[in-house]
Protein backbone atom coordinates (compact mmCIF):
# COMPACT_ATOMS: atom_id res chain seq x y z
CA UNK A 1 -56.85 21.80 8.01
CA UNK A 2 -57.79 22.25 11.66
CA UNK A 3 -60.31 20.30 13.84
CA UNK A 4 -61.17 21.72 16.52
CA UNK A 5 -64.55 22.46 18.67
CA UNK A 6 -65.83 24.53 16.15
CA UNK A 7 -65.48 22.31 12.98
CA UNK A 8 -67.25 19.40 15.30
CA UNK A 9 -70.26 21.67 15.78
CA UNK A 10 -70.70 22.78 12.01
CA UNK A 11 -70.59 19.66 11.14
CA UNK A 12 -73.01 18.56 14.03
CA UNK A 13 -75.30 21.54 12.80
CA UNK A 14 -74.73 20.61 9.15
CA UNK A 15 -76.05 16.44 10.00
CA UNK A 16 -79.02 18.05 12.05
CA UNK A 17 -80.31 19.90 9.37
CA UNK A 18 -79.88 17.43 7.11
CA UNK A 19 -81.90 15.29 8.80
CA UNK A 20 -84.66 17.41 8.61
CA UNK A 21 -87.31 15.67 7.14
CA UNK A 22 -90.12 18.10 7.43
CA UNK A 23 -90.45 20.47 4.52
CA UNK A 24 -89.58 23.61 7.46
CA UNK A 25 -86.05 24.91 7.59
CA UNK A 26 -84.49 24.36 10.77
CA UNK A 27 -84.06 27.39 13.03
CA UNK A 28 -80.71 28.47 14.74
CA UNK A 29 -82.54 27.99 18.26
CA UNK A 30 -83.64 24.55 17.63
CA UNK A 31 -80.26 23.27 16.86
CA UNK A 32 -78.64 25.27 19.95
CA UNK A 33 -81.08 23.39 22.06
CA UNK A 34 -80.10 20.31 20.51
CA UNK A 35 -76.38 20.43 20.75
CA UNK A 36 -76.55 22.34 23.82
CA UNK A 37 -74.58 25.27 23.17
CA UNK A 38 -75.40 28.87 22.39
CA UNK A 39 -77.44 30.71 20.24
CA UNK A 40 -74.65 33.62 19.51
CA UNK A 41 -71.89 30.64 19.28
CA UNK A 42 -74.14 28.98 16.38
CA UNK A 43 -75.13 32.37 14.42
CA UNK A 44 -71.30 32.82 14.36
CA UNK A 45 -70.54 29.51 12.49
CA UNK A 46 -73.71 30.01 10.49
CA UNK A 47 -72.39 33.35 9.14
CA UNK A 48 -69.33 31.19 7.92
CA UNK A 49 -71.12 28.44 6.28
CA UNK A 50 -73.88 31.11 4.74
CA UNK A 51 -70.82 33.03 3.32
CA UNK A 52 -69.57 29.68 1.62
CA UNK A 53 -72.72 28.57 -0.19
CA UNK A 54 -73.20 25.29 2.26
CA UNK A 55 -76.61 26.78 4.06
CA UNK A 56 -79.45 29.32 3.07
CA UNK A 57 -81.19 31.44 5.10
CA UNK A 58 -84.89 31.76 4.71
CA UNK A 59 -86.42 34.87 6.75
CA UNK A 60 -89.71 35.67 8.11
CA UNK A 61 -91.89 33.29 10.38
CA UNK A 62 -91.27 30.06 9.79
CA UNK A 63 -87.70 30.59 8.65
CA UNK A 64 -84.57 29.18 9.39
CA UNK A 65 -81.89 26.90 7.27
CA UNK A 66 -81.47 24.66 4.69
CA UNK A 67 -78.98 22.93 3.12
CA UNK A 68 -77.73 25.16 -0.11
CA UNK A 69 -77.00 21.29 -1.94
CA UNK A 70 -77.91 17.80 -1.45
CA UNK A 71 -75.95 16.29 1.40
CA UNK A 72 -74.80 14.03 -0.46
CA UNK A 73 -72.86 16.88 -2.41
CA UNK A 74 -71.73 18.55 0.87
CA UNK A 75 -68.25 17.04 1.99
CA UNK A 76 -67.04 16.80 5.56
CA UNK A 77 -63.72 19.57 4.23
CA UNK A 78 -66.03 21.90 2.85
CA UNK A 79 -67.69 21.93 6.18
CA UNK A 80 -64.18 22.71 8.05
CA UNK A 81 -63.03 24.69 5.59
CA UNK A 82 -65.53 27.30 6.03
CA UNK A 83 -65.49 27.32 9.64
CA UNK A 84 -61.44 27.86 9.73
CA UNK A 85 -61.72 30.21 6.85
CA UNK A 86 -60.58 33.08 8.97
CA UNK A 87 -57.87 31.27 10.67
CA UNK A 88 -54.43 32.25 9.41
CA UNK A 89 -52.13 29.70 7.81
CA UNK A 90 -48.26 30.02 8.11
CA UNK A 91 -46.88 27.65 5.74
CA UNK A 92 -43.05 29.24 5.52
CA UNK A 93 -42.24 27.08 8.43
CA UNK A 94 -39.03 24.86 8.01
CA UNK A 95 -39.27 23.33 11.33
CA UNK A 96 -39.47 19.36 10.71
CA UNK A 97 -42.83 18.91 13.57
CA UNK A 98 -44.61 21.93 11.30
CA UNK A 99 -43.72 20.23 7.64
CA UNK A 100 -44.41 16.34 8.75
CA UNK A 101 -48.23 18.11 10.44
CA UNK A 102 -48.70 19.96 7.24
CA UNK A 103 -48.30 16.66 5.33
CA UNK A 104 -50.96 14.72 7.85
CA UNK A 105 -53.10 17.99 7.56
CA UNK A 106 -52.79 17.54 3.38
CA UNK A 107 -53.78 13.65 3.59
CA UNK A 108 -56.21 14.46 6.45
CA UNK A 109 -57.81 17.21 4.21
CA UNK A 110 -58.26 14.67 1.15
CA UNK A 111 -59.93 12.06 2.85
CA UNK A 112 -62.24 14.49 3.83
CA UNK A 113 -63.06 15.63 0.80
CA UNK A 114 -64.42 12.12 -0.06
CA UNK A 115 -66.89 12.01 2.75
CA UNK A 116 -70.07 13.50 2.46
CA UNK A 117 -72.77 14.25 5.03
CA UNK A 118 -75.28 12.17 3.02
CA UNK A 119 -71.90 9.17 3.14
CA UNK A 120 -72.51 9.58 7.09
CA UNK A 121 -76.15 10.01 7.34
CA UNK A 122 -76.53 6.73 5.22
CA UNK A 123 -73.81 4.98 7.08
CA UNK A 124 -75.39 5.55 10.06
CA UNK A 125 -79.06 5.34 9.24
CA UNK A 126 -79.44 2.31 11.92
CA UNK A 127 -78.89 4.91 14.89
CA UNK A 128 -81.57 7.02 15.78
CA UNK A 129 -80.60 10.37 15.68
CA UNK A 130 -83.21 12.40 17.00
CA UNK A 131 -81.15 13.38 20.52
CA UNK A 132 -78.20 14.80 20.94
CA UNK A 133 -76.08 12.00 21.94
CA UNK A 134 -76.58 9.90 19.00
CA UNK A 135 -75.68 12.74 16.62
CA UNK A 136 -72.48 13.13 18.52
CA UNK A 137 -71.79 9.31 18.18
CA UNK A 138 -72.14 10.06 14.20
CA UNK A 139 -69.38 12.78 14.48
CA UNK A 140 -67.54 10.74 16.69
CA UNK A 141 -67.07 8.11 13.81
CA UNK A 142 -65.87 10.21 11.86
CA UNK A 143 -63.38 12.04 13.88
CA UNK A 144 -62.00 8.94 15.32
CA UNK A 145 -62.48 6.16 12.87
CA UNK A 146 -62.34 8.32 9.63
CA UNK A 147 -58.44 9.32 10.55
């Protein structure tokens, strides 16, 4: 499992439309004004997550995304795993730094699987989440406090 830059905006992306409380699907331009990054960078992760059943398009006016589950049924390593789906994995390595990472990438990669985005939504319910900063403080938790 990899974090990285990428995996940290899915999983941004993935929060912000779950937050969505209106009954519109969230389009890719609102959340690349929200996080503050590009339109073509976000349609790029998008494709990823679309391709692994986590969001569905909706076309036409008033379109956009949606969650494809509850978020409560969405974990934090099926985000990550979608996103580094196209990253190559060498596992034949018999170098000790490679095996003990691979091991901490394994027990990294199962705690992950036990947090959900509806686990950090609730957790976090007290902060208000409608900017930018305070949806990178709930990603922050996780990154940092959830290792």
């Amino acid at each position: 499992m990899k974090l990285s830059a990428k995996g940290r905006y899915a999983i941004k992306a993935m929060i912000n439309i779950a937050l969505n409380t209106s009954k519109e699907p969230k389009t890719l331009l609102q959340i690349a004004k929200h996080q503050g990054i590009s339109l073509s960078y976000l349609e790029q992760l998008f494709a990823l997550l679309r391709k692994h059943n986590l969001v569905s398009g909706i076309r036409g006016p008033g379109g956009g995304y949606k969650l494809s589950d509850l978020p409560e049924n969405i974990t934090i390593a099926q985000i990550i795993n979608a996103i580094n789906s196209d990253t190559v994995v060498n596992d034949a390595s018999e170098r000790k730094d490679e095996v003990i990472w691979s091991k901490f990438s394994a027990k990294l990669c199962n705690y992950l699987e036990t947090v959900t985005l509806g686990s950090l939504i609730s957790e976090n319910n007290s902060v208000n989440i409608t900017d930018s900063a305070a949806t990178e403080t709930v990603v922050d938790k996780i990154m940092v406090n959830g290792i």
